[in-house]
Structure formats: C-alpha cells, structure tokens
Protein backbone atom coordinates (compact mmCIF):
# COMPACT_ATOMS: atom_id res chain seq x y z
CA UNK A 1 0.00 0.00 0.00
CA UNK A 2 2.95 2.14 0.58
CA UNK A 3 4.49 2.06 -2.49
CA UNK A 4 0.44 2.66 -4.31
CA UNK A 5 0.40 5.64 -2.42
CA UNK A 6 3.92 6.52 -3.34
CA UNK A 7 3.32 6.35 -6.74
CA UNK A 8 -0.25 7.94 -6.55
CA UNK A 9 1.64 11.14 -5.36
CA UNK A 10 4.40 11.17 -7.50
CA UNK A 11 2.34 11.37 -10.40
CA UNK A 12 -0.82 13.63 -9.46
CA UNK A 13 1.98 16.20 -7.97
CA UNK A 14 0.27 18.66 -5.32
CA UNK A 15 -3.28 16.83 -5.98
CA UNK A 16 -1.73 13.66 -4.57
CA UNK A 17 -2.68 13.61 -1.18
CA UNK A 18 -6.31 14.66 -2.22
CA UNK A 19 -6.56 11.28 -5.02
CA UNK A 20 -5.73 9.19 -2.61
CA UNK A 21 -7.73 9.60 0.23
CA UNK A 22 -10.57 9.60 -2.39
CA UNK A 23 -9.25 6.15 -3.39
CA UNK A 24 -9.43 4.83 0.13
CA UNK A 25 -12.30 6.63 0.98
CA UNK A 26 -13.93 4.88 -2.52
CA UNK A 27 -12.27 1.22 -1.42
CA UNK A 28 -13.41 1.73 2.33
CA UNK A 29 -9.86 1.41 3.36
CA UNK A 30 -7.72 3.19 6.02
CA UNK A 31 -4.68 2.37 4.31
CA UNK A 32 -3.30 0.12 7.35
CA UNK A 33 -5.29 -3.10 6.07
CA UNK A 34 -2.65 -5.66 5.48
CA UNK A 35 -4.30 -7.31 2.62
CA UNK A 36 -5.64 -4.16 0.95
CA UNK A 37 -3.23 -3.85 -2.03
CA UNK A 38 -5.37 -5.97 -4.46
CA UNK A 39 -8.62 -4.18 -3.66
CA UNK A 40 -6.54 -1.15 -3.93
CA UNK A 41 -5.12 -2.19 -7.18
CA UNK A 42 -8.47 -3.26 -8.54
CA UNK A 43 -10.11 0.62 -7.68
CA UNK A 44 -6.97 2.21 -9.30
CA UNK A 45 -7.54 0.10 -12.48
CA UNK A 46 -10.76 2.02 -12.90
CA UNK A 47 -9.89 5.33 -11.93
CA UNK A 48 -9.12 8.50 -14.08
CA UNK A 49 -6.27 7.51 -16.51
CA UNK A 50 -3.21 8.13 -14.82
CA UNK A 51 -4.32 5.96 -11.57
CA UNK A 52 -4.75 3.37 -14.20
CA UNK A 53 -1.13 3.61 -15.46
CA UNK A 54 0.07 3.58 -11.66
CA UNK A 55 -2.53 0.69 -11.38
CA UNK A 56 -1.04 -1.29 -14.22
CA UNK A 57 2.77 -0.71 -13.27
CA UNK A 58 2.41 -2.04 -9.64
CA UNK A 59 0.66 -5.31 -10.73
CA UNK A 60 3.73 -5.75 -13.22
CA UNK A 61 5.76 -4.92 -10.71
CA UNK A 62 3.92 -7.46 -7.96
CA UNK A 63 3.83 -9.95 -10.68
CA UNK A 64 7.56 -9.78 -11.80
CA UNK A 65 7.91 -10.11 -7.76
CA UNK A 66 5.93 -13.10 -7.17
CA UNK A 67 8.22 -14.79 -10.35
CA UNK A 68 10.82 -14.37 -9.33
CA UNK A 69 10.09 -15.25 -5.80
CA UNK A 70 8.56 -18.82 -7.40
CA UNK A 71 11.62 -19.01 -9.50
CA UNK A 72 14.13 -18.43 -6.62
CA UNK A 73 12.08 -20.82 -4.74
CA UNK A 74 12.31 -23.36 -7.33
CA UNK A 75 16.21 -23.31 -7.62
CA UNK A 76 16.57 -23.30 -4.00
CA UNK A 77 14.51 -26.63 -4.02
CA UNK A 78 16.54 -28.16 -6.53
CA UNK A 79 19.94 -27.19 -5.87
CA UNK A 80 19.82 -28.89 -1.98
C-alpha cells in the first residue's frame, strides 16, 4: 500500500494527497489493512487515466515479484 500511495503522489503532484484519500475513501480502506493492495489495485484500475497507469505498473511490478520469488524458490529446491 505504501508504495500505491507513493506512486499515486508522485504522479498527481500537489493533488496527490487529495486522489488518494478519495481512493481509500472509494475502497473503504484506512490504508493500514494488510491485505488491501489488491482491492486497492483493482479501484486504481478504474480510476481517471493516470491511476490506471500507476494501477497497471504495480501489478507488473507485484507480478515480476511473485516470479521471481517462485523461481528463486524453485532453484533453492533443486539445488539442496
């Protein structure tokens, strides 16, 4: 959630702050939830279109995360 707010206020500039509290306010989130990133995600991906790009370039980056995490993983298990 960090890094979706992060990004939300890097690219909205001074109107950061002010998109994303409408985003959790819209997701009825605080921001704290542990497992609020997808639900967060989801919301972005239909937001005005710059949320959407900041949407679509955290689930790359989650994906890419979670493949290499499997791969890693998967080398680990084979290499012992």
């Amino acid at each position: 959630m960090d890094d979706a707010r992060d990004a939300v206020h890097r690219v909205h500039g001074p109107d950061g702050p002010r998109v994303w509290s409408h985003l959790l306010q819209a997701a009825g989130l605080t921001g704290q939830e542990p497992d609020a990133f997808e639900r967060m995600l989801r919301l972005m991906a239909s937001a005005d279109p710059t949320t959407r790009l900041c949407a679509t370039a955290l689930q790359i980056r989650a994906s890419s995360y979670g493949h290499l995490a499997a791969a890693h993983s998967s080398l680990r298990s084979h290499s012992g």
